[in-house]
PDB file of N, CA and C in Angstrom:
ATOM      1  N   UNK A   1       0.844  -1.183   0.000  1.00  0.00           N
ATOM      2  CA  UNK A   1       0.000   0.000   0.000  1.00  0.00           C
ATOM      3  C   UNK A   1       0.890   1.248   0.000  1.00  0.00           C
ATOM      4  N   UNK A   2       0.635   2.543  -0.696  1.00  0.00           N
ATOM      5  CA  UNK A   2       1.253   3.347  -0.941  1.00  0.00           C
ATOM      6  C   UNK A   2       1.255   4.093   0.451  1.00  0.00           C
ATOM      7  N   UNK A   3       2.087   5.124   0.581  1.00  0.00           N
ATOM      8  CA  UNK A   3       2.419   6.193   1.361  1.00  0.00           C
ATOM      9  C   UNK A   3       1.166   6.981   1.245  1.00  0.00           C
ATOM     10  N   UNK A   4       0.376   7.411   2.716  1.00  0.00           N
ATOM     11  CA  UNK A   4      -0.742   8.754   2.277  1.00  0.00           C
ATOM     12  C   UNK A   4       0.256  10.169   2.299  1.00  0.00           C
ATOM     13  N   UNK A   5      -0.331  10.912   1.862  1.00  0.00           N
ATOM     14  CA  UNK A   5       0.339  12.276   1.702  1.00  0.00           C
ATOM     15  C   UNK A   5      -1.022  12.916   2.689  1.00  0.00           C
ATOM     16  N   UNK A   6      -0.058  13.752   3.288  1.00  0.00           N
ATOM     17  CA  UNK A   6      -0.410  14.684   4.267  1.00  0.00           C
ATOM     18  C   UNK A   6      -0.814  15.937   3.424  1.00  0.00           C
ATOM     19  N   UNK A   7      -2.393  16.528   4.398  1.00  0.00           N
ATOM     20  CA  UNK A   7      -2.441  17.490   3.286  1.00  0.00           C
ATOM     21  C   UNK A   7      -1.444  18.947   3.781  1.00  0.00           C
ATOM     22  N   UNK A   8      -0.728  19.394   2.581  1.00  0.00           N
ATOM     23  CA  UNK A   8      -0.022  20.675   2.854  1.00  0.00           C
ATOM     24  C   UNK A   8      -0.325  21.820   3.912  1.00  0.00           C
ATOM     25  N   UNK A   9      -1.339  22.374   3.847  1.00  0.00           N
ATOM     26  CA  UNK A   9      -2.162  23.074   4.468  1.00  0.00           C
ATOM     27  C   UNK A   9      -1.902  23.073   6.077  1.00  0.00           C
ATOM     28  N   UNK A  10      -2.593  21.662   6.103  1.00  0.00           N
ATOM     29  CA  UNK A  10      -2.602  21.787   7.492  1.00  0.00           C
ATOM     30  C   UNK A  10      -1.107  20.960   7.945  1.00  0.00           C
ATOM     31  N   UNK A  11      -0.228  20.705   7.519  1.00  0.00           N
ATOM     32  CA  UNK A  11       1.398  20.485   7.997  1.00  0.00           C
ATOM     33  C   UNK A  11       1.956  21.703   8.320  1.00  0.00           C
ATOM     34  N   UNK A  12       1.216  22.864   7.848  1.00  0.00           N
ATOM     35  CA  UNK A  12       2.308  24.183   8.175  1.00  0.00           C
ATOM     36  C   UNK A  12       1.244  24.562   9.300  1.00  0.00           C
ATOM     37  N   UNK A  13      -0.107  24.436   9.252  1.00  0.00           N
ATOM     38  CA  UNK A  13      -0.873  24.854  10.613  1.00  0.00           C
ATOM     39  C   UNK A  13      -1.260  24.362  11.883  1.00  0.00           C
ATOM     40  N   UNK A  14      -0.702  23.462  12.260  1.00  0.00           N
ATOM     41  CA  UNK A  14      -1.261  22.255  13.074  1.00  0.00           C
ATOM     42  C   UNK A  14      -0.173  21.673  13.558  1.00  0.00           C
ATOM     43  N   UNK A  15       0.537  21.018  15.005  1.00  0.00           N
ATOM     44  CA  UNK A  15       1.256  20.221  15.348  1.00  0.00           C
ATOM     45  C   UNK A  15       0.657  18.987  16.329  1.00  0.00           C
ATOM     46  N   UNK A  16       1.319  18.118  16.147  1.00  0.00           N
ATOM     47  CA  UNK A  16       0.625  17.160  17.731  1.00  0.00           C
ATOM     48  C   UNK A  16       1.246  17.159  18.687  1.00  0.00           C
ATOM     49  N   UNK A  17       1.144  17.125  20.024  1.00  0.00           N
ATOM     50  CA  UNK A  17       1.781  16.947  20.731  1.00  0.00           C
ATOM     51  C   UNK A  17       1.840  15.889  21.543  1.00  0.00           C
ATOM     52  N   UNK A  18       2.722  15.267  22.040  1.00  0.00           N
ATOM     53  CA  UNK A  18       3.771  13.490  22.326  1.00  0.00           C
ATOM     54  C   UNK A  18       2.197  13.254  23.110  1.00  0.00           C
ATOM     55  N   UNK A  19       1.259  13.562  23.364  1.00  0.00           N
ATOM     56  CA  UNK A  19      -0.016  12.559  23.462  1.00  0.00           C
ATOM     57  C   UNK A  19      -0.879  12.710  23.066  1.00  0.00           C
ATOM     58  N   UNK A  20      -0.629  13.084  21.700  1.00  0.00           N
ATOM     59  CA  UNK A  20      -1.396  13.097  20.651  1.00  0.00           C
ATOM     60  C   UNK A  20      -2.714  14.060  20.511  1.00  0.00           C
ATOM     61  N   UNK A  21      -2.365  15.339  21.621  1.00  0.00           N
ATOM     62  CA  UNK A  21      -3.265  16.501  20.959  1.00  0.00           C
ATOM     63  C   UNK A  21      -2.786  17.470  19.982  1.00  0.00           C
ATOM     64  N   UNK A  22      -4.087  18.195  19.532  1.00  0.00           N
ATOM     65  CA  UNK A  22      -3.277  18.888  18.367  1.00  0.00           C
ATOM     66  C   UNK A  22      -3.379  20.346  18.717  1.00  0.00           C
ATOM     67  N   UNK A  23      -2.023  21.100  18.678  1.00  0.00           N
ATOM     68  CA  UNK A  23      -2.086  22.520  18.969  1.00  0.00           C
ATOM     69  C   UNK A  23      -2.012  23.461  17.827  1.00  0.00           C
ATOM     70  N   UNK A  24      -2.389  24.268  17.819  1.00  0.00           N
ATOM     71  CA  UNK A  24      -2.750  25.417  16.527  1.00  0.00           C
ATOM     72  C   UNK A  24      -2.523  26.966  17.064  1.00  0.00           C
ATOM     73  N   UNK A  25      -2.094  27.733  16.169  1.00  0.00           N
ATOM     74  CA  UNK A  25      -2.022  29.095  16.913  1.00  0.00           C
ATOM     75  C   UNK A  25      -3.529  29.803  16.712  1.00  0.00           C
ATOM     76  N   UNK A  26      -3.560  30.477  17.851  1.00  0.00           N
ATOM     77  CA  UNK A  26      -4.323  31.228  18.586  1.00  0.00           C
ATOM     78  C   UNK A  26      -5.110  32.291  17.755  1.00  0.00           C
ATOM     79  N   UNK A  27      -6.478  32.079  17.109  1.00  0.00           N
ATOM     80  CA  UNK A  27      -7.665  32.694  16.314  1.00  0.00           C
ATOM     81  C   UNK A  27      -7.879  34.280  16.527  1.00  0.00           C
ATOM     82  N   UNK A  28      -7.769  34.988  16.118  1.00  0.00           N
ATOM     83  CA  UNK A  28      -8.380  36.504  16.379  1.00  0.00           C
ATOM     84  C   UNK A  28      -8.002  37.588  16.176  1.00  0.00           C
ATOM     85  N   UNK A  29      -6.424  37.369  15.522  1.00  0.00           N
ATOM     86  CA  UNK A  29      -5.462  38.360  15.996  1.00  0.00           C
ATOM     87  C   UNK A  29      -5.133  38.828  14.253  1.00  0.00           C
ATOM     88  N   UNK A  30      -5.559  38.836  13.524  1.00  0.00           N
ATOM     89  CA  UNK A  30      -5.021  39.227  12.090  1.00  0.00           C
ATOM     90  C   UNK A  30      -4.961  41.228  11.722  1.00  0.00           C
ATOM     91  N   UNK A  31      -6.584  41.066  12.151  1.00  0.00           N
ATOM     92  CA  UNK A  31      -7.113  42.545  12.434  1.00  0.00           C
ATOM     93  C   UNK A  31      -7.574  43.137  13.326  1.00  0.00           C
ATOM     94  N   UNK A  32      -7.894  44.249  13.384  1.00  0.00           N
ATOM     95  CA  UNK A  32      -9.050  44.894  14.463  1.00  0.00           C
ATOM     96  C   UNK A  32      -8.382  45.181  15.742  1.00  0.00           C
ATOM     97  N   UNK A  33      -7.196  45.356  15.712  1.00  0.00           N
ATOM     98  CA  UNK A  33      -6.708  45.194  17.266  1.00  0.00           C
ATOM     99  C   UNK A  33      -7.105  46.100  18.135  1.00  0.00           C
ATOM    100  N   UNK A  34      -7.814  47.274  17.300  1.00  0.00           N
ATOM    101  CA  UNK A  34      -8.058  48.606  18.011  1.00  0.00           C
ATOM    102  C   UNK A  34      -8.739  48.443  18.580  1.00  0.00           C
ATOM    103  N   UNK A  35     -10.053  47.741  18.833  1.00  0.00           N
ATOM    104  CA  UNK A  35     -10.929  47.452  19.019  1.00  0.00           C
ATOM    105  C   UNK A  35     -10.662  46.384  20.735  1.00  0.00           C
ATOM    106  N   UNK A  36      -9.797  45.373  20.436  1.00  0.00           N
ATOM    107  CA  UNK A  36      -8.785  44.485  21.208  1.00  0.00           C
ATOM    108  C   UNK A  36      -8.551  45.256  22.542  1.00  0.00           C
ATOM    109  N   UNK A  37      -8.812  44.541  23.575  1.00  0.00           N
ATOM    110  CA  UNK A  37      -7.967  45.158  24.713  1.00  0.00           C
ATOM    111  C   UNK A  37      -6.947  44.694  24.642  1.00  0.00           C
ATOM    112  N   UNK A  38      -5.753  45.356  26.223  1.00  0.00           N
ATOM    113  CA  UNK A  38      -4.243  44.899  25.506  1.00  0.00           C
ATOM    114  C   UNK A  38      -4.062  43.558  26.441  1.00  0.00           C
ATOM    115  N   UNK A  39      -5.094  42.980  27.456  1.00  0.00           N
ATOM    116  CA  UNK A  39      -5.098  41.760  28.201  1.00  0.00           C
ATOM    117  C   UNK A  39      -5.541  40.632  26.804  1.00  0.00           C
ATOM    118  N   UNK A  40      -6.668  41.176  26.113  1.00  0.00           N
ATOM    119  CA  UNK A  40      -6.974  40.092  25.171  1.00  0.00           C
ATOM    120  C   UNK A  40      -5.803  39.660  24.269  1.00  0.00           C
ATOM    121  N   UNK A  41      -5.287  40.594  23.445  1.00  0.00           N
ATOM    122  CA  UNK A  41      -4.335  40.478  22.668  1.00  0.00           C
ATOM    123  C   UNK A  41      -2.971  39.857  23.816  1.00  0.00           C
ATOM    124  N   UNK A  42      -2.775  39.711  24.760  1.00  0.00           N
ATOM    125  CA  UNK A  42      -1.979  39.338  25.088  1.00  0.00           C
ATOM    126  C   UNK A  42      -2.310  37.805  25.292  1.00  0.00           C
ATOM    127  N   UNK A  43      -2.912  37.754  25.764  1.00  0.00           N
ATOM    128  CA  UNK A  43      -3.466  36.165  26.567  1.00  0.00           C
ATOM    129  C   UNK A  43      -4.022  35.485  24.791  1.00  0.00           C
ATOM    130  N   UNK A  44      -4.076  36.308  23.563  1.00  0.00           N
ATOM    131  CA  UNK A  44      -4.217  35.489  22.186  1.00  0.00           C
ATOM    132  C   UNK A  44      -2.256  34.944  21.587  1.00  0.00           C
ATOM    133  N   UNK A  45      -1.723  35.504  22.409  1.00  0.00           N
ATOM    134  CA  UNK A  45      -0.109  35.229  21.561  1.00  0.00           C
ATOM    135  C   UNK A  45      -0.086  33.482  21.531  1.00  0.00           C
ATOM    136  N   UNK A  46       0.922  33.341  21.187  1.00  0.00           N
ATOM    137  CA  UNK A  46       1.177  31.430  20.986  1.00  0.00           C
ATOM    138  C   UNK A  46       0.181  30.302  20.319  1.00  0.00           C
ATOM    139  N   UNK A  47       0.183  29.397  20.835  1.00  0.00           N
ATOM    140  CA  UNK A  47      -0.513  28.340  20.597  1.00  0.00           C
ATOM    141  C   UNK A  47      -1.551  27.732  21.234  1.00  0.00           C
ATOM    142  N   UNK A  48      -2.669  26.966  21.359  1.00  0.00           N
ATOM    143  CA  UNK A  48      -3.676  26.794  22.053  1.00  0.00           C
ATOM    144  C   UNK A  48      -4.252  24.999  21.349  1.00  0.00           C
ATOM    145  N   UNK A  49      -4.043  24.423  22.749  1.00  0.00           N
ATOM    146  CA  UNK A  49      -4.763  23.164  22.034  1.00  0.00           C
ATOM    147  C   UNK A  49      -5.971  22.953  22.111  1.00  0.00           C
ATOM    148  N   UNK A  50      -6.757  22.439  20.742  1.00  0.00           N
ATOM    149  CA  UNK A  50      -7.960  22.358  19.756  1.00  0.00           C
ATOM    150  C   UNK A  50      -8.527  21.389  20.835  1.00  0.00           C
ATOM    151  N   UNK A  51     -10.050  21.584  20.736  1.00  0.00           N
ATOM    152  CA  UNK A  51     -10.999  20.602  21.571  1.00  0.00           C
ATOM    153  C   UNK A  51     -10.971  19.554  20.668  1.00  0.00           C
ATOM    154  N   UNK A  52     -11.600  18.520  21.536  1.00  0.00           N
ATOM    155  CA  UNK A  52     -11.866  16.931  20.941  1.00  0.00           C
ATOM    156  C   UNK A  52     -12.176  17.231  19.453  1.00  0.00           C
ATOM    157  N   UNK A  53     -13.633  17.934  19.498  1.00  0.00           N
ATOM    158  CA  UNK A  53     -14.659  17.878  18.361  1.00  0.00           C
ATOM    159  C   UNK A  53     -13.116  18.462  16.827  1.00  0.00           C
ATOM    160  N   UNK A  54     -12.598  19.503  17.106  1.00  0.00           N
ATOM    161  CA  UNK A  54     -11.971  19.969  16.132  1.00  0.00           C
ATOM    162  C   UNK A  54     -10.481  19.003  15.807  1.00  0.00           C
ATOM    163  N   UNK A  55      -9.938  18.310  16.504  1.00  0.00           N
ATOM    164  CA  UNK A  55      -8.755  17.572  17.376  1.00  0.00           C
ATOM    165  C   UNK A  55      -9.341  16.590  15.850  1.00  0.00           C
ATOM    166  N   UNK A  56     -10.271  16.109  16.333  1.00  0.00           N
ATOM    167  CA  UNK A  56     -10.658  14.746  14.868  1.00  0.00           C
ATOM    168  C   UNK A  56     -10.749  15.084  13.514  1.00  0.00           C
ATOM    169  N   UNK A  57     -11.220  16.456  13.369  1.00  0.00           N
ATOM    170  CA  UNK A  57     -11.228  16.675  11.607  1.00  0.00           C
ATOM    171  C   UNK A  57     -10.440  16.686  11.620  1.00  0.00           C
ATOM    172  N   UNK A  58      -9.105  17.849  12.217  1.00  0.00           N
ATOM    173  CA  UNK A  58      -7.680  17.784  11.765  1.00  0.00           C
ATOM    174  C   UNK A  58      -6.770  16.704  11.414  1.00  0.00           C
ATOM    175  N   UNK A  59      -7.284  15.598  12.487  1.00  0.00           N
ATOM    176  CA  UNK A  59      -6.087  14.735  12.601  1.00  0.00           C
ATOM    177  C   UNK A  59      -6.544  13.695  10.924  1.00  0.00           C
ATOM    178  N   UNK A  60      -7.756  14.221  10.761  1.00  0.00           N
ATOM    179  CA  UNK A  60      -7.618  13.053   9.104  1.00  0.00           C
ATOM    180  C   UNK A  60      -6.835  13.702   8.169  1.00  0.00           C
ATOM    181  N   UNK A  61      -6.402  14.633   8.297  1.00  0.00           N
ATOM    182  CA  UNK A  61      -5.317  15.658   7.672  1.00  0.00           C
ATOM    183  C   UNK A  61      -4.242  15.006   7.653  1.00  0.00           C
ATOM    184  N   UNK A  62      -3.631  14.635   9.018  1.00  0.00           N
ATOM    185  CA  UNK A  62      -2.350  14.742   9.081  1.00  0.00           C
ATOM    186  C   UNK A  62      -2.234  12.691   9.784  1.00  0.00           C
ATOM    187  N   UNK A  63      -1.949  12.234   8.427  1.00  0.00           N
ATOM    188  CA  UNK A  63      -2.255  10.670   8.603  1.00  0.00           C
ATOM    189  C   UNK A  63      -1.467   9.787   9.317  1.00  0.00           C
ATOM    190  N   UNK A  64       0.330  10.551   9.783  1.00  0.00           N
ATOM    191  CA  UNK A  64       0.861   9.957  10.525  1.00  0.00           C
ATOM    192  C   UNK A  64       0.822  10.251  11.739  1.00  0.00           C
ATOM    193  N   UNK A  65       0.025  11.063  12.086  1.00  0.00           N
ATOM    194  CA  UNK A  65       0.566  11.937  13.535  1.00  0.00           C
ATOM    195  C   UNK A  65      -0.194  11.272  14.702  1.00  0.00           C
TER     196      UNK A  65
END
């Protein structure tokens, strides 16, 4: 059986971590910051791991992880 290929996309957006949750950086922050307090925008920096429900679409993405 062949090798699956991982889709591109989500290899540059998505990591797992050694028990197998998946962390993603942190939603909200592209625009609008004016709007943003400076506690929100702070506590949005880094990475944040994905609930169950989202944890499963991703991971059919990424077929070895």
């Amino acid at each position: 059986m062949p090798k699956l290929k991982t889709k591109s996309g989500a290899k540059k957006r998505f990591k797992l971590t050694a028990s197998g949750k998946v962390r993603a950086g942190q939603a909200g922050k592209r625009h609008g910051m004016i709007k943003r307090t400076n506690k929100q925008i702070r506590n949005l920096r880094g990475t944040t791991v994905l609930s169950e429900q989202d944890a499963r679409i991703v991971k059919k993405f990424l077929p070895y992880g």
